[in-house]
Protein backbone atom coordinates (compact mmCIF):
# COMPACT_ATOMS: atom_id res chain seq x y z
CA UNK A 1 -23.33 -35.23 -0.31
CA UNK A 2 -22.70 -35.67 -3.89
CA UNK A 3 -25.63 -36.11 -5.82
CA UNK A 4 -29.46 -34.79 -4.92
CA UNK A 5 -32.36 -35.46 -6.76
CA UNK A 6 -34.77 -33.04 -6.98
CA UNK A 7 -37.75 -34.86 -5.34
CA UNK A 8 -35.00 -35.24 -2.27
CA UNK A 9 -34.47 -31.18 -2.03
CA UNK A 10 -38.29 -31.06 -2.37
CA UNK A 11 -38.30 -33.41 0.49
CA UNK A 12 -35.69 -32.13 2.24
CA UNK A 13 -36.91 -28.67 2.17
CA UNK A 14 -40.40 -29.59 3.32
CA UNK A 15 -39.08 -31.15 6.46
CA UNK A 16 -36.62 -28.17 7.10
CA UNK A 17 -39.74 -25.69 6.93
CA UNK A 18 -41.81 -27.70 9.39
CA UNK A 19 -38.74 -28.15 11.70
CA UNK A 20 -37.18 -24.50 11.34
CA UNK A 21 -40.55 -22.24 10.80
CA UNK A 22 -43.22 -24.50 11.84
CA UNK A 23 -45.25 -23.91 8.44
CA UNK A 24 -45.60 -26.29 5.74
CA UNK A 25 -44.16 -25.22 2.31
CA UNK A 26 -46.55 -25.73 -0.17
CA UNK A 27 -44.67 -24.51 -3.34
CA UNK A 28 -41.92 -26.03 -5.16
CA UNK A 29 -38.06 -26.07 -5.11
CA UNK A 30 -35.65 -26.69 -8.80
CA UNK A 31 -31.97 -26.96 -9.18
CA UNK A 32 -31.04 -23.83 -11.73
CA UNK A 33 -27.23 -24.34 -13.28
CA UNK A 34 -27.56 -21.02 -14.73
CA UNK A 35 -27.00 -19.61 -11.14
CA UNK A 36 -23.53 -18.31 -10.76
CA UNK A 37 -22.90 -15.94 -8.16
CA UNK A 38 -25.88 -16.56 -5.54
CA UNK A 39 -26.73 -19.93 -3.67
CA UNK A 40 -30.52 -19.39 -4.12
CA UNK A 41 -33.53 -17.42 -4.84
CA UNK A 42 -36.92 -16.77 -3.96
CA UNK A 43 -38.80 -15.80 -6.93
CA UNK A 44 -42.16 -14.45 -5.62
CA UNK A 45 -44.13 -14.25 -8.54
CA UNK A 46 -43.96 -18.10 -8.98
CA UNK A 47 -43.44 -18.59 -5.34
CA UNK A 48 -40.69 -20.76 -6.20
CA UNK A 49 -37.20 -21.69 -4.66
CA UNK A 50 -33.69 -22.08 -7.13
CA UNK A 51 -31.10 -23.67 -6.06
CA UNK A 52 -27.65 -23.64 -7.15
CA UNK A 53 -26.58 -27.00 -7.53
CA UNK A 54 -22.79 -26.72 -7.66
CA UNK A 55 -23.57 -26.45 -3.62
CA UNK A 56 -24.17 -29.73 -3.53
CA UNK A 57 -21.11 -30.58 -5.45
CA UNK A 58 -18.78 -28.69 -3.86
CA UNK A 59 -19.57 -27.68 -0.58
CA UNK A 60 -21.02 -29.44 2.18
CA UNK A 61 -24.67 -30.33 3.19
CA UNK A 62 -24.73 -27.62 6.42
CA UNK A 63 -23.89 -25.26 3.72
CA UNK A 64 -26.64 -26.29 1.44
CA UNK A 65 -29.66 -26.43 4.41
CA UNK A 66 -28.33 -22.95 5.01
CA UNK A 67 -29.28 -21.89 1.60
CA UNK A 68 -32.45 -23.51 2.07
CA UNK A 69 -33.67 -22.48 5.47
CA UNK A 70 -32.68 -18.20 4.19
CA UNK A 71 -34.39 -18.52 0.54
CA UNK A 72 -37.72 -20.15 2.69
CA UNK A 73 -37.49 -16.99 5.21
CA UNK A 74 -37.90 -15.19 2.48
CA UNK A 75 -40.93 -17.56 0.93
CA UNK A 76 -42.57 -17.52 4.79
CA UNK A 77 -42.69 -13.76 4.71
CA UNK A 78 -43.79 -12.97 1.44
CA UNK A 79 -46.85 -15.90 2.03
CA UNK A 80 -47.17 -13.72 5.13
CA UNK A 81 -47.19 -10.03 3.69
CA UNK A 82 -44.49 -9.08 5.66
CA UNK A 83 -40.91 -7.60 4.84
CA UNK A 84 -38.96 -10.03 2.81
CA UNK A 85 -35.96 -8.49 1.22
CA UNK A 86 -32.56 -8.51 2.80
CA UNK A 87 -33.46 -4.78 4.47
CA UNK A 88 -36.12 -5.67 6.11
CA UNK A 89 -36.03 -6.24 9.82
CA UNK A 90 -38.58 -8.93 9.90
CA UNK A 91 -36.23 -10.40 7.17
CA UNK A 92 -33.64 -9.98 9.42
CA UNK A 93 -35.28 -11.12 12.92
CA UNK A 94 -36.52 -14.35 11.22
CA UNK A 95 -32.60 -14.97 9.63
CA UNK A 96 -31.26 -14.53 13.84
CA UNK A 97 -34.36 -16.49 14.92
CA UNK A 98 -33.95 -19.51 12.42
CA UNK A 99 -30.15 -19.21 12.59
CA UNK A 100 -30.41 -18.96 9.16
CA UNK A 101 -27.07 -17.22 7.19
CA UNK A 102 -26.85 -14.18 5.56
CA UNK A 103 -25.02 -14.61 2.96
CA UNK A 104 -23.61 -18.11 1.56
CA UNK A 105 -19.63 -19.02 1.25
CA UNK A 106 -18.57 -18.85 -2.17
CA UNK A 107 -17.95 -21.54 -4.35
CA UNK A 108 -14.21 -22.31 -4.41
CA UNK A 109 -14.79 -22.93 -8.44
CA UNK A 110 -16.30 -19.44 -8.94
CA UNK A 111 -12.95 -17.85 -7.12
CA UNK A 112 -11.49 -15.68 -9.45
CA UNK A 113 -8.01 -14.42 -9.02
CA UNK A 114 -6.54 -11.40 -8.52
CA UNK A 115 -4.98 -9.83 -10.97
CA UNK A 116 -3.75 -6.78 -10.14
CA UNK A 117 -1.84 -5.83 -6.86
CA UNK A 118 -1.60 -2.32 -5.19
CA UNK A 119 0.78 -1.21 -2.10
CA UNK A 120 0.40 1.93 -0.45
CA UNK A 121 3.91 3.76 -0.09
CA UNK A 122 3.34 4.80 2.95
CA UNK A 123 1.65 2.21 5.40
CA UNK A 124 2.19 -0.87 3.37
CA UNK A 125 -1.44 -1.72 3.38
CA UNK A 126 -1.67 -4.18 0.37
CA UNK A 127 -4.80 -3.65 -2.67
CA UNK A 128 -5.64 -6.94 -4.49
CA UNK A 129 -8.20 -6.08 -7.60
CA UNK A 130 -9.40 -7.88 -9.73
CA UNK A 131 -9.82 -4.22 -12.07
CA UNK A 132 -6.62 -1.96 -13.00
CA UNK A 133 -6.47 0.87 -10.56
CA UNK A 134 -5.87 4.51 -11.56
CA UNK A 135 -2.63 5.19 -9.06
CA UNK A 136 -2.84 9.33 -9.85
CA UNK A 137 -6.48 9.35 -9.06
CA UNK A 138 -7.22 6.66 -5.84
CA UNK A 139 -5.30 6.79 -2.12
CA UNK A 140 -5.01 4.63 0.39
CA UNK A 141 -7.85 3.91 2.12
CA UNK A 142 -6.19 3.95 5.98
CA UNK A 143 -3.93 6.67 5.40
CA UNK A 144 -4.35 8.48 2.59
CA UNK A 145 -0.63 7.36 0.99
CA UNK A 146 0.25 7.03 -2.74
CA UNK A 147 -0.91 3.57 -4.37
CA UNK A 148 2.01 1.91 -6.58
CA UNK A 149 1.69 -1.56 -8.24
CA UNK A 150 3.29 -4.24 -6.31
C-alpha cells in the first residue's frame, strides 16, 4: 500500500464505519504531514478525521484501518454524546468491541535513538534514555541500587 488518495481514505473509511459500527460517517477524513508522533485525530469541533500519512508509507494497510476504525470510535461517540476520550469506558468498550487498537506502532522513521545508557550496580538492570540522568539523585527502579553510565 504505497500511495492513497484522499477520495480512497474517504472511501475507505466510509465502508469501514458501515462494516465496523454500523453507522454511516458523514464527515470528512484529510491526510495531515504535520502529524508526527500520533497516527490520527479526531478533531470534534470540525468533526473531522487526520491522518498521518507516513502510515501509509511505511507501515502496512492493517496498521492504517486500525488508525481509522479508533479515530471513528471516537467520531461515533462524540456524534452520540457519549464518552469519547481515551478514559472513558464507553471509549474503551467500543475500542474491545470493534477490535479497534489502542495505541498505533510507531513509525520506524520517527525512532529516535538512545543516547544515553544507565546500569544499575547492583542488579544489572540496564536504563536506555534518551535524556542525561542525574546518577546522585535517581535509583534503580527494581532494587533500589546505584545507577552508573554504561
Amino acid at each position: 500500500m504505497n500511495s492513497l488518495t484522499e477520495v480512497e481514505l474517504q472511501q475507505w473509511t466510509e465502508e469501514l464505519s458501515l462494516t465496523y459500527f454500523h453507522k454511516p460517517f458523514l464527515d470528512e477524513i484529510y491526510f495531515n504531514n504535520r502529524l508526527r508522533t500520533t497516527g490520527g485525530r479526531y478533531i470534534p469541533s470540525k468533526r473531522i478525521i487526520e491522518i498521518n500519512p507516513k502510515y501509509v508509507n511505511e507501515l502496512n494497510g492493517g496498521e492504517l484501518e486500525g488508525i481509522i476504525k479508533h479515530e471513528l470510535c471516537h467520531y461515533h461517540l462524540h456524534i452520540e454524546g457519549k464518552g469519547y476520550n481515551h478514559r472513558d469506558p464507553e471509549f474503551k468498550e467500543l475500542l474491545k468491541k470493534t477490535d479497534s487498537p489502542r495505541f498505533c506502532s510507531p513509525l520506524p522513521s520517527e525512532k529516535k535513538k538512545t543516547l544515553h545508557h544507565y546500569v544499575c550496580t547492583e542488579c544489572a538492570q540496564a536504563y536506555p534514555r534518551k535524556r542525561k540522568v542525574d546518577t546522585k539523585r535517581y535509583r534503580c527502579g527494581k532494587c533500589k541500587g546505584k545507577l552508573k553510565k554504561k
